[in-house]
Protein backbone atom coordinates (compact mmCIF):
# COMPACT_ATOMS: atom_id res chain seq x y z
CA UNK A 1 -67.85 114.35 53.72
CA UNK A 2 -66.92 113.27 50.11
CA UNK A 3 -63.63 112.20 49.51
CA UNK A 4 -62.83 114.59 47.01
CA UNK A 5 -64.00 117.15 48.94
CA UNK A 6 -61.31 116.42 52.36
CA UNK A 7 -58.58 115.48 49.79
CA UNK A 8 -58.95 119.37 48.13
CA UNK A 9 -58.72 120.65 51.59
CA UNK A 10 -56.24 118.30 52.66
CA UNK A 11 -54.11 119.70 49.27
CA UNK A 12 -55.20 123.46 50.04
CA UNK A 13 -54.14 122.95 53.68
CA UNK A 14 -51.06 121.78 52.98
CA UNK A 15 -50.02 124.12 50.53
CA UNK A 16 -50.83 126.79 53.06
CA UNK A 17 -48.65 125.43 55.35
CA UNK A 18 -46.21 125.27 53.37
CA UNK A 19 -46.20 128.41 51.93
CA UNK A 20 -45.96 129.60 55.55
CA UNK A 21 -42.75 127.87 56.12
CA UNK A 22 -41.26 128.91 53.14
CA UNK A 23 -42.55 132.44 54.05
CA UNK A 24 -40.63 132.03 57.37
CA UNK A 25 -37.61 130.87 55.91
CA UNK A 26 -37.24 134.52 54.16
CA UNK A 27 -37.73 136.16 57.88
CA UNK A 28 -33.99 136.20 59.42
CA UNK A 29 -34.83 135.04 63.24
CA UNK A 30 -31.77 133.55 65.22
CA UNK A 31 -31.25 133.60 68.95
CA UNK A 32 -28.38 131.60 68.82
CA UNK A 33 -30.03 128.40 68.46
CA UNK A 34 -29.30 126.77 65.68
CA UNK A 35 -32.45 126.01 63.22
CA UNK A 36 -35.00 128.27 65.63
CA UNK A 37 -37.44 129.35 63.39
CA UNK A 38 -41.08 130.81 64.13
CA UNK A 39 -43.04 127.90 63.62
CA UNK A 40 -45.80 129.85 61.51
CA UNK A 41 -47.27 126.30 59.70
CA UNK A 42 -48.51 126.05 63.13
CA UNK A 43 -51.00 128.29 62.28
CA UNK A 44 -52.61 125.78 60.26
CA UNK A 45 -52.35 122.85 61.98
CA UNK A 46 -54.04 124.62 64.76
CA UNK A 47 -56.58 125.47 62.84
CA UNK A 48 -57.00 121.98 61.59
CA UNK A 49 -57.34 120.36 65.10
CA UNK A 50 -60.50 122.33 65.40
CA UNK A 51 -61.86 122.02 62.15
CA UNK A 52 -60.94 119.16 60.94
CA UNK A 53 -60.24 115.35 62.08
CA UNK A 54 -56.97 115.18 64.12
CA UNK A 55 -55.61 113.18 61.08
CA UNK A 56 -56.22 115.43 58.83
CA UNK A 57 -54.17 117.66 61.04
CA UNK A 58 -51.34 115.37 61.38
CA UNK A 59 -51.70 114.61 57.08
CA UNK A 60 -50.66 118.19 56.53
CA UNK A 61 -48.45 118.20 59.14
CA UNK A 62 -46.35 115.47 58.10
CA UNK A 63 -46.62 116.06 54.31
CA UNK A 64 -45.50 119.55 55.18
CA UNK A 65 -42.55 118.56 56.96
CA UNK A 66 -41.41 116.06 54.33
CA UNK A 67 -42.30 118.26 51.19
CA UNK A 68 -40.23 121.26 52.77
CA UNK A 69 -37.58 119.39 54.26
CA UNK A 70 -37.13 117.84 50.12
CA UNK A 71 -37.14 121.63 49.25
CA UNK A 72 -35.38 123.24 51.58
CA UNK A 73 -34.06 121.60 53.76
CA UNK A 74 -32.61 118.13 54.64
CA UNK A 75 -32.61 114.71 56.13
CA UNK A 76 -31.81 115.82 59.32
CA UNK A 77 -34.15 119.01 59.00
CA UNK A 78 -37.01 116.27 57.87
CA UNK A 79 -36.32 114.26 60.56
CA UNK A 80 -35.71 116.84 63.89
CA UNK A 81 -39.11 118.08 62.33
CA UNK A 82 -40.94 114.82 62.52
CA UNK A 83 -40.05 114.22 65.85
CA UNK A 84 -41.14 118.38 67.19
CA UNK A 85 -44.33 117.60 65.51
CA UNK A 86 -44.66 114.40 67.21
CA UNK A 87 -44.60 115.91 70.33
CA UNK A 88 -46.18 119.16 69.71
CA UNK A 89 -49.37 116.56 68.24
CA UNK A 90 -49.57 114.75 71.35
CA UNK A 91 -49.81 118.02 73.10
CA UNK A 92 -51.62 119.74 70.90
CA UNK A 93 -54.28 117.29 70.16
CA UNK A 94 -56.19 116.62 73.48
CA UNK A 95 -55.64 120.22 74.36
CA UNK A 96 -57.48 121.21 71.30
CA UNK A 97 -60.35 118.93 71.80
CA UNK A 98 -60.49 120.34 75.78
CA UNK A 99 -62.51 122.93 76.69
CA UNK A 100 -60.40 124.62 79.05
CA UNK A 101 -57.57 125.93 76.35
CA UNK A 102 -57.92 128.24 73.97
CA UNK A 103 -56.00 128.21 70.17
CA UNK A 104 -53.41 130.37 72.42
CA UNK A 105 -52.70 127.92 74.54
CA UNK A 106 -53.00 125.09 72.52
CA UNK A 107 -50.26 126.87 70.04
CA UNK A 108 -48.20 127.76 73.08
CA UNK A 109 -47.62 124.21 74.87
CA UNK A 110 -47.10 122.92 71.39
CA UNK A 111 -44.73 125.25 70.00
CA UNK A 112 -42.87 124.54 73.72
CA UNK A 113 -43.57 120.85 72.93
CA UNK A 114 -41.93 120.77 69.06
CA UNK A 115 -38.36 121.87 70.76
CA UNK A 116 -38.53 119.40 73.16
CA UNK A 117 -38.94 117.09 70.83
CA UNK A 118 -36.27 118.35 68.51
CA UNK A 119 -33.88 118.26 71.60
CA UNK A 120 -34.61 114.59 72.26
CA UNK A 121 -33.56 113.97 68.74
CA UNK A 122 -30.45 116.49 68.90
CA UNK A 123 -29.42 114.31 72.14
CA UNK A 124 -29.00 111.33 70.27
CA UNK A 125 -27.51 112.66 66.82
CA UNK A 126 -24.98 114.88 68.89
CA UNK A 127 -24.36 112.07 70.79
CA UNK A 128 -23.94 114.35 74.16
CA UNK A 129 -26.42 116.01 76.44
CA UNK A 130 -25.00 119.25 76.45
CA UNK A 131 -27.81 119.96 74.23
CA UNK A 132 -29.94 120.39 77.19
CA UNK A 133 -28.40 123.66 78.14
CA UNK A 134 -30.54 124.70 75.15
CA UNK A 135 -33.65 124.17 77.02
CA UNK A 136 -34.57 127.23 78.87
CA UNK A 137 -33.99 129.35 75.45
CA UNK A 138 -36.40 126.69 73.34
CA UNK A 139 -38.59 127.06 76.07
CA UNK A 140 -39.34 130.65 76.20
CA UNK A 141 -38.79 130.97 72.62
CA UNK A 142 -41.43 128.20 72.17
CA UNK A 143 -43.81 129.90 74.27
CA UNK A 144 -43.46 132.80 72.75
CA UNK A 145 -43.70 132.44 69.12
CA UNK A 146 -46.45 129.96 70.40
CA UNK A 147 -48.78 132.47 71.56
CA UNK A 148 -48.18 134.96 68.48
CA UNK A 149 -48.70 132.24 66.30
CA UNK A 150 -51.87 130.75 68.47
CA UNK A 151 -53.15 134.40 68.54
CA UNK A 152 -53.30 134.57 64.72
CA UNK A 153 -54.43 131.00 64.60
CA UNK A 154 -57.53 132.48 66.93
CA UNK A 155 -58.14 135.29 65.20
CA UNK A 156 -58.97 133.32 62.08
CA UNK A 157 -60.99 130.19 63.74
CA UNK A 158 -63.26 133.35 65.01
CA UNK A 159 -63.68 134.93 62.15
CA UNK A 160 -64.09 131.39 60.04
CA UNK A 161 -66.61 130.44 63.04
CA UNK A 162 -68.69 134.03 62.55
CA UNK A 163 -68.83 133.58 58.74
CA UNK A 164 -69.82 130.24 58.96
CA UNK A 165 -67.79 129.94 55.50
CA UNK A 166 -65.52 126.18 57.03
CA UNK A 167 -67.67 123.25 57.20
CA UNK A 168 -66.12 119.70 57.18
């Protein structure tokens, strides 16, 4: 592929993404976790893993994170963010290139993943591991928003694959 041509989608990619989060940020969704959101950017990077090179994925990923978190958010947002996509990548990635998951699933251990990950990192800026009574509620929340997400993510990879409109 050109160069010009995986640099446009790497720029249309990651404006998608982060017109998703931004979307998200408008949707009030609190379960009395501070900084749960609905993790809808992981529509795209989903969508990405199978379509595209896995660092192409992790590009938009990461310029996501760092663009919103200068717009929106903060230091701390930019960095519990790196860390849950960290995890939800290493996850996500082999699952994606399996043939036994599905977008759903893939979406769903890596939306479970991302809190993880942000917990880690809440253990050591907190400085106390009472954060880990958190963990059953990022769990299910993770899995759940996971597989809404990782449905929509499927329902567009089918209809992208049946159009045979994305070729990289």
């Amino acid at each position: 592929m050109k160069k010009s041509r995986r640099a446009a989608f790497l720029g249309i990619f990651c404006a998608l993404a982060l017109i998703l989060g931004y979307l998200e940020s408008l949707i009030p969704f609190n379960f009395g976790v501070p900084g749960m959101k609905l993790g809808m950017a992981n529509i795209i990077i989903v969508f990405a893993l199978y379509f595209m090179k896995p660092v192409d994925a992790a590009l938009i990923n990461l310029a996501r994170i760092i663009i919103n978190g200068l717009l929106f958010g903060s230091v701390f947002s930019i960095i519990f963010s790196i860390f849950g996509a960290l995890f939800s990548f290493a996850v996500m990635w082999p699952m994606s290139r399996s043939e036994k998951f599905s977008p759903v699933g893939v979406s769903a251990a890596g939306g479970v993943a991302h809190n993880i990950g942000q917990l880690v990192v809440a253990c050591f800026v907190v400085g106390a591991v009472q954060v880990v009574y958190y963990i059953p509620v990022l769990i299910i929340s993770g899995l759940v928003t996971g597989v809404v997400m990782g449905i929509i993510a499927m329902f567009v990879i089918k209809n992208i694959k049946r159009i045979k409109f994305f070729s990289i």
